[in-house]
Protein backbone atom coordinates (compact mmCIF):
# COMPACT_ATOMS: atom_id res chain seq x y z
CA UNK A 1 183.38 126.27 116.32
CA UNK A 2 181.05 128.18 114.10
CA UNK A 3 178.12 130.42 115.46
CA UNK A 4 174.78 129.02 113.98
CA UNK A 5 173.07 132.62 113.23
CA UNK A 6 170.17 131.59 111.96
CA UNK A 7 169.52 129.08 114.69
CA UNK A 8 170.23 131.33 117.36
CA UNK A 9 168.26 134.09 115.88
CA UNK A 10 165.10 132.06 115.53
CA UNK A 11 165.60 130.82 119.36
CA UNK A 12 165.85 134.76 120.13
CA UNK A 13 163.11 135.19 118.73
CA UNK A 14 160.95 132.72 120.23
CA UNK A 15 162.56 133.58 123.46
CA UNK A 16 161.25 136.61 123.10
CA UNK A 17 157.09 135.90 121.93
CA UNK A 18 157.14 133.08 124.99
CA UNK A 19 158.60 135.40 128.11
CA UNK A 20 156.72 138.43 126.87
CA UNK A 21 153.21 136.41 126.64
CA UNK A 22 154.72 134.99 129.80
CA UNK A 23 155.71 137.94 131.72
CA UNK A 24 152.10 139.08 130.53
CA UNK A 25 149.67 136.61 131.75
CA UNK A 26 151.71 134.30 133.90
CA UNK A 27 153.33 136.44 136.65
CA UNK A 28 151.13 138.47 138.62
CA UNK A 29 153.09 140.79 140.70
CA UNK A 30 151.80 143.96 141.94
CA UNK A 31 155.02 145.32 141.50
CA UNK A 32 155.53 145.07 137.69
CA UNK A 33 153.67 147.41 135.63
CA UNK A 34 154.03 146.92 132.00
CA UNK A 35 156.81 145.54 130.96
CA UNK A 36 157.84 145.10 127.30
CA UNK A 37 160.19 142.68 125.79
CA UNK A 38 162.21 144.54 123.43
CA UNK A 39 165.35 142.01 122.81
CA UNK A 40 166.63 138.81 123.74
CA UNK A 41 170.29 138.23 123.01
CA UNK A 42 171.30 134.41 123.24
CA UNK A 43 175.11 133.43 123.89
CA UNK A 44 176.47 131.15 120.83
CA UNK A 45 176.70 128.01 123.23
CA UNK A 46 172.73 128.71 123.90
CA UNK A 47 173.68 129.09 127.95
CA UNK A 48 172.85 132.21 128.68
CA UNK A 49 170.39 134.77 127.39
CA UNK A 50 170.25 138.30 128.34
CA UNK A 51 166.34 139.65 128.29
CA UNK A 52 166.11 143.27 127.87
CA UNK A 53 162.79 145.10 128.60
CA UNK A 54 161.29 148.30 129.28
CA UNK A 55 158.51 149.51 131.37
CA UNK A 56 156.07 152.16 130.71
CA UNK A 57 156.06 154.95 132.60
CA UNK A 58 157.07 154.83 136.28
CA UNK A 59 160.74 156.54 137.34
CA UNK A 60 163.84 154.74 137.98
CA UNK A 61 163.14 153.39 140.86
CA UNK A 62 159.97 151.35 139.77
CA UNK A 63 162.11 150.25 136.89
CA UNK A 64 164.63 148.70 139.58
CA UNK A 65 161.96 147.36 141.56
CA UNK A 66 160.48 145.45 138.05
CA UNK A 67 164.09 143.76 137.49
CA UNK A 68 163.95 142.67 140.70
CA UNK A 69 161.12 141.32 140.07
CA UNK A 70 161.77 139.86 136.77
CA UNK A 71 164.85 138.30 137.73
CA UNK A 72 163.39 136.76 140.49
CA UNK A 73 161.45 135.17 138.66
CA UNK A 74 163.61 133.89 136.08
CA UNK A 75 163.71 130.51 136.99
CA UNK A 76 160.15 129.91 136.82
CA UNK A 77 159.95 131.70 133.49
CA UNK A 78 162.68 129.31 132.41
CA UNK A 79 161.02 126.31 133.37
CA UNK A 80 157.64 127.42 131.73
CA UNK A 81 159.46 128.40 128.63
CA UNK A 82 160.80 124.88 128.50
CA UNK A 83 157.47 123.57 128.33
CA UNK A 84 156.11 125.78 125.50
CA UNK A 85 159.73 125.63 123.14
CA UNK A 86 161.02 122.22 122.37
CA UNK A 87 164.48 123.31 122.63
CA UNK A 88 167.06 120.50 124.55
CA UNK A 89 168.38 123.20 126.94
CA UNK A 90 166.91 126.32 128.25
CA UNK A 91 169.35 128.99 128.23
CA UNK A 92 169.71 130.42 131.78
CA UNK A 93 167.46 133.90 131.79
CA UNK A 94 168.88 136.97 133.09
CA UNK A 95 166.79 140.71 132.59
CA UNK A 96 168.03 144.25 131.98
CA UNK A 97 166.15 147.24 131.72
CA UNK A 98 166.73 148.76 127.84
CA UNK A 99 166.65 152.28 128.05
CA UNK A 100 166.72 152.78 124.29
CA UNK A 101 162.60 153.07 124.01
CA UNK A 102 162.91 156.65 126.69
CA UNK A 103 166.23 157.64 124.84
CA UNK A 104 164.20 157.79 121.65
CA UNK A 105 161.27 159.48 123.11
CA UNK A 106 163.48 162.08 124.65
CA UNK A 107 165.04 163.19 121.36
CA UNK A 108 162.37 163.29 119.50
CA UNK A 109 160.56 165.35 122.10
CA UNK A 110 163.77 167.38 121.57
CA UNK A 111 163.48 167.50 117.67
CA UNK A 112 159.77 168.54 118.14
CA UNK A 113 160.88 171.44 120.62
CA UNK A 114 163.56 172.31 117.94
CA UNK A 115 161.19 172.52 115.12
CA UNK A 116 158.83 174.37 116.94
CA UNK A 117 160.79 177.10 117.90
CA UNK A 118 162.67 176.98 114.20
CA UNK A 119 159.11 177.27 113.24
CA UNK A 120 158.53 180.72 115.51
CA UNK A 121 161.40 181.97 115.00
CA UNK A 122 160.35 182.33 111.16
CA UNK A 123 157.15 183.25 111.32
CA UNK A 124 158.29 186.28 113.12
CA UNK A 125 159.83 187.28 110.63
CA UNK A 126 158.46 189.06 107.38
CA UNK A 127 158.62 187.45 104.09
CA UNK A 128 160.95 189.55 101.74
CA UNK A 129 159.60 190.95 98.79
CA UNK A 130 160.49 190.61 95.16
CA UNK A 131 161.98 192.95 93.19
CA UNK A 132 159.83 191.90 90.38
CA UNK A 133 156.12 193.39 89.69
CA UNK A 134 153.60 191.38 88.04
C-alpha cells in the first residue's frame, strides 16, 4: 500500500498546532514548565504518532518529570484533539523529549568560544608590515 505523504504531513502538522496550543492552555500541571512542540511524526497507517518536545531550561530530571507528565496525559490530549481535527481516527499519542534544540545551543556556544579565542589569539599578534613604501 502506498504512503499518502502529503496527507500525513498535513495531519503532522495539525497534530502539532492542536497539542502545542493544547499542552499550552489546557493542562495545568505544576510540574511542566514550558514545553515546546518541535515535531510530530505520524505512522503511515495514522495509529500511532510520536510527539517530540523540548522544555526550556530545567536539568534532566525536570525534563523526565515533564514526559511523565505529558504522557500521562496523552489520552486526554487525544480525546481533545479529536474534537478540534475532524480526522476519523486519532492516532494514539506518545511524547519524547527532542534534545536537538540544547544540542544546537551547545555547539554554537562552542563555535562562539572558538571564534573568540581565534579572535585573541590574532589580535595578539602584530600585523606584518609591507615591504612596500608609499
Amino acid at each position: 500500500m502506498k504512503k499518502d505523504g502529503s496527507r500525513i504531513r498535513r495531519v503532522e502538522d495539525q497534530l502539532q498546532r492542536e497539542l502545542a496550543q493544547l499542552i499550552q492552555r489546557g493542562l495545568k500541571d505544576p510540574r511542566l514548565g514550558m514545553i515546546t512542540v518541535t515535531a510530530v511524526e505520524v505512522t503511515k497507517e495514522m495509529e500511532h504518532a510520536i510527539v517530540f518536545v523540548t522544555e526550556l531550561g530545567g536539568d534532566e530530571q525536570s525534563h523526565k518529570e515533564s514526559l511523565k507528565v505529558l504522557n500521562g496525559a496523552a489520552g486526554f490530549l487525544r480525546r481533545e484533539v479529536g474534537r478540534c481535527l475532524t480526522l476519523r481516527h486519532v492516532p494514539e499519542i506518545r511524547f519524547k523529549y527532542d534534545a536537538s534544540v540544547e544540542s544546537g545551543i551547545r555547539l554554537s556556544n562552542l563555535i562562539d568560544a572558538a571564534r573568540a579565542a581565534d579572535d585573541e589569539r590574532h589580535a595578539d599578534t602584530p600585523a606584518k608590515e609591507s615591504d612596500e613604501t608609499p
